[in-house]
N, C-alpha and C. Protein backbone atom coordinates (compact mmCIF):
# COMPACT_ATOMS: atom_id res chain seq x y z
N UNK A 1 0.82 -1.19 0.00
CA UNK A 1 0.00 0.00 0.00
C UNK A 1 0.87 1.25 0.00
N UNK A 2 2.26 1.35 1.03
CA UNK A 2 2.76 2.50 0.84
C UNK A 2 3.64 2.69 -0.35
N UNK A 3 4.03 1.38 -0.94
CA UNK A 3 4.59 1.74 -2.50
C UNK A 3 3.92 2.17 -3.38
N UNK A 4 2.38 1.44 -3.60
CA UNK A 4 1.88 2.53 -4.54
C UNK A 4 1.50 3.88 -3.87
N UNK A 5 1.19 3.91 -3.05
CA UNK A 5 1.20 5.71 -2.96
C UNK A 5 2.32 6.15 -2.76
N UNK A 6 3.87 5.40 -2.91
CA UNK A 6 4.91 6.72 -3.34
C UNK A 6 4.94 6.45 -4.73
N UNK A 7 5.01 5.22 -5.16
CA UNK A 7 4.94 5.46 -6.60
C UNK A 7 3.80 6.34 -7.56
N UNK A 8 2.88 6.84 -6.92
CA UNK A 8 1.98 7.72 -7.19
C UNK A 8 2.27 9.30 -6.79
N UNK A 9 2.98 9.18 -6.04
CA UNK A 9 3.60 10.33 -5.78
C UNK A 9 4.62 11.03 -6.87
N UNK A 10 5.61 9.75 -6.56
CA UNK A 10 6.62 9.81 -7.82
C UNK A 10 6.52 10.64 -9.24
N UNK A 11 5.67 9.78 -9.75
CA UNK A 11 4.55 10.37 -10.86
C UNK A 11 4.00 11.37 -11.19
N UNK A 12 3.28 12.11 -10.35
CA UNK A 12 3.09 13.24 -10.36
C UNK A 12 4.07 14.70 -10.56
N UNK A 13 4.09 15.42 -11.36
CA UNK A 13 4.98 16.03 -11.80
C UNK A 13 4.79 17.00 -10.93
N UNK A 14 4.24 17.17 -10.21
CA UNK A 14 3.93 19.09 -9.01
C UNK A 14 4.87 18.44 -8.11
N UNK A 15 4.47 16.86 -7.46
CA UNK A 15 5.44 16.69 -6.53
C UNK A 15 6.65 16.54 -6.97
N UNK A 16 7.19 15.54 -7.82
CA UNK A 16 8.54 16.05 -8.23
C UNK A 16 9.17 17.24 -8.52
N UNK A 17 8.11 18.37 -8.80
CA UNK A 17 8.96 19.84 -9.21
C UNK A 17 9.52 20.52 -7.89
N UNK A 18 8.03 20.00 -6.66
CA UNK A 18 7.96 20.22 -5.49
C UNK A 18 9.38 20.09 -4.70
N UNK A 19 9.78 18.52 -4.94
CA UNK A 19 10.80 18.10 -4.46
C UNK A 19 12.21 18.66 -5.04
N UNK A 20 12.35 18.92 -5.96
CA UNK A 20 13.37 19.66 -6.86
C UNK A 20 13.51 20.90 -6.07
N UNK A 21 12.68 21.30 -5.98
CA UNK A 21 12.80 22.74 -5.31
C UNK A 21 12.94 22.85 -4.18
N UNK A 22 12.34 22.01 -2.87
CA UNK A 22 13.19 22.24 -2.20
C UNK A 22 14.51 21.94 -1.77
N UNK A 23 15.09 20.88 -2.72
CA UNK A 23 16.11 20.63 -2.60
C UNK A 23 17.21 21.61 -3.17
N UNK A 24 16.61 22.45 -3.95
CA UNK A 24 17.82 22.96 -3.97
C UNK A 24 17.02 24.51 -3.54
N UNK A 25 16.73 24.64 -2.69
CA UNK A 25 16.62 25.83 -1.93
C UNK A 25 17.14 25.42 -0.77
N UNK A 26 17.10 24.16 -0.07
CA UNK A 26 17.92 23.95 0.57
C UNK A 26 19.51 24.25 0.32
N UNK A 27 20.25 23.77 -1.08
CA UNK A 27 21.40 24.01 -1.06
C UNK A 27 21.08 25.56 -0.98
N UNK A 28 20.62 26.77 -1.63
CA UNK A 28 20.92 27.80 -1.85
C UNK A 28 21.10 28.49 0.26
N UNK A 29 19.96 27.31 1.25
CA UNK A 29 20.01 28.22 2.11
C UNK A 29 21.72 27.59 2.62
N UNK A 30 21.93 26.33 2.38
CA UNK A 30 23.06 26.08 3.09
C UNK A 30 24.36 26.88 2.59
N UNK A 31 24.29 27.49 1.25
CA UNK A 31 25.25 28.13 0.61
C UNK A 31 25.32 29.57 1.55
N UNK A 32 24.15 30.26 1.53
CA UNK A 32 24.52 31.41 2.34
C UNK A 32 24.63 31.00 3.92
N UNK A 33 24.35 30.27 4.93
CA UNK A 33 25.04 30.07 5.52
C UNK A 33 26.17 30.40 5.72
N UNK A 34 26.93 29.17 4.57
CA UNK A 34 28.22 28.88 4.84
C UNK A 34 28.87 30.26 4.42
N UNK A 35 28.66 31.28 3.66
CA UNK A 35 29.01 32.35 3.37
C UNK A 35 28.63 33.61 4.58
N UNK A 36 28.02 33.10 5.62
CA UNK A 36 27.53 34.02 6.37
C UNK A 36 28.64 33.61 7.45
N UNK A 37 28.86 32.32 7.57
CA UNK A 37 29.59 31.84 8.92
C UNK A 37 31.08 32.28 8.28
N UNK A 38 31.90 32.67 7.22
CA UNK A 38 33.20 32.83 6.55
C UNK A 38 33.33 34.43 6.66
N UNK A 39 31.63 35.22 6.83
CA UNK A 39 31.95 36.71 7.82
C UNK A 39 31.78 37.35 6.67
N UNK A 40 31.12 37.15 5.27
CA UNK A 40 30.45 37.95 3.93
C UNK A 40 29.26 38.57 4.64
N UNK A 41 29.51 39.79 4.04
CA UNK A 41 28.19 40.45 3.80
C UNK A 41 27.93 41.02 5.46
N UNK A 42 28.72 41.33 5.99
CA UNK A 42 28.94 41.85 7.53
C UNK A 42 27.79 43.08 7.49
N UNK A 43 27.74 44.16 6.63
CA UNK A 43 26.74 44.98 6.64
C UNK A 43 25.29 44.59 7.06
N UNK A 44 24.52 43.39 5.94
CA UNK A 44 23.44 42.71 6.36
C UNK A 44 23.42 41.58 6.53
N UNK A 45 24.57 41.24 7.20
CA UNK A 45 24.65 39.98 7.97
C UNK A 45 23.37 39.40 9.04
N UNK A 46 22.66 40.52 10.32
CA UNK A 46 21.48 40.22 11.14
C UNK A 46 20.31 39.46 9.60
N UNK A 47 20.22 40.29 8.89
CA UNK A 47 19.16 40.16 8.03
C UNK A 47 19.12 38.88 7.06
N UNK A 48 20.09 38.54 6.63
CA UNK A 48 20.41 37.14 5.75
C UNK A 48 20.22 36.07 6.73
N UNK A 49 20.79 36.36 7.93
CA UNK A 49 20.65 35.32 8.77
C UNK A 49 18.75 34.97 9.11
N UNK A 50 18.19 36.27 9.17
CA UNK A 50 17.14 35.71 9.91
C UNK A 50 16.43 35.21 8.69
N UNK A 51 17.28 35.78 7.15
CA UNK A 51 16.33 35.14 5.72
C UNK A 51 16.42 33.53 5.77
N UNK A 52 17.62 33.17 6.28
CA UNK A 52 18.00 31.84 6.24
C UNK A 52 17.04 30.77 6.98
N UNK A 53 17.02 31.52 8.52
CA UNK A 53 15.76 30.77 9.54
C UNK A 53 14.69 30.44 9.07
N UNK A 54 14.47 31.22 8.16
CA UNK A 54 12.80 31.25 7.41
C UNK A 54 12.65 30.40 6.37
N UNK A 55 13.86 30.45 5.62
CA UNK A 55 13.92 29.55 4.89
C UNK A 55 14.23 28.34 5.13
N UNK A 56 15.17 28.07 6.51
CA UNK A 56 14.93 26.47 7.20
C UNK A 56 13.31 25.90 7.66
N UNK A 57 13.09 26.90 8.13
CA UNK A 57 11.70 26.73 9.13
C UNK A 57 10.69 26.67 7.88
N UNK A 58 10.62 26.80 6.28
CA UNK A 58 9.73 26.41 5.47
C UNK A 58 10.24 25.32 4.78
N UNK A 59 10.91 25.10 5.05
CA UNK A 59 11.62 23.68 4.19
C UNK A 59 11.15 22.48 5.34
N UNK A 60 11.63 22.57 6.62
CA UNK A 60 11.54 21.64 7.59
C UNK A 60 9.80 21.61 7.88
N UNK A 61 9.03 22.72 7.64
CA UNK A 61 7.38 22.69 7.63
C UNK A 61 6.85 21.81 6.65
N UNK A 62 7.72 22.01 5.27
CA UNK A 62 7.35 21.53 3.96
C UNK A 62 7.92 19.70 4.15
N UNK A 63 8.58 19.53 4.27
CA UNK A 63 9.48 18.20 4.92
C UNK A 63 8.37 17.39 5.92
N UNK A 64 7.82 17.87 6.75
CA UNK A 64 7.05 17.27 7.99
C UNK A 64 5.92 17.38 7.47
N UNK A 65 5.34 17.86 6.91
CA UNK A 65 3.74 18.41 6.91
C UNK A 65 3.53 18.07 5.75
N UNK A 66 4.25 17.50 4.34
CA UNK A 66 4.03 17.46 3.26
C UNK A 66 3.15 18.20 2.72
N UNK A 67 3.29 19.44 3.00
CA UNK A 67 2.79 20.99 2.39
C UNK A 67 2.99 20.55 1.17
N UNK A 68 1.90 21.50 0.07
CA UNK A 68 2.37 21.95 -1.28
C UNK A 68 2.23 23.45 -1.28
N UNK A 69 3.54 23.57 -1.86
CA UNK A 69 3.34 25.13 -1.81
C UNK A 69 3.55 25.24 -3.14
């Protein structure tokens, strides 16, 4: 039963675009991170950081809750 409903999942092209995307919004948040922790962008450093939280905290919502956004 739970293979066909991932293989139905699979299939569906919103969820795969779904999944594409957050995967790599994930890399984009882990990229600034790592560019935030190396001390870039010191001016709006408070502000990237709290862009980053937001962008963990909708990925990890989207992850748990199998949101479609």
């Amino acid at each position: 039963m739970i293979l066909n409903g991932l293989t139905s999942i699979m299939q569906d092209p919103n969820t795969a675009n779904q999944g594409d995307l957050i995967f790599k919004l994930d890399q984009d948040r882990a990229w600034l991170l790592e560019n935030l922790d190396k001390g870039k962008w010191t001016e709006i450093r408070s502000e990237l950081a709290a862009l980053e939280r937001k962008i963990s905290k909708l990925i990890i919502s989207v992850q748990e809750n199998n949101v479609d956004i």
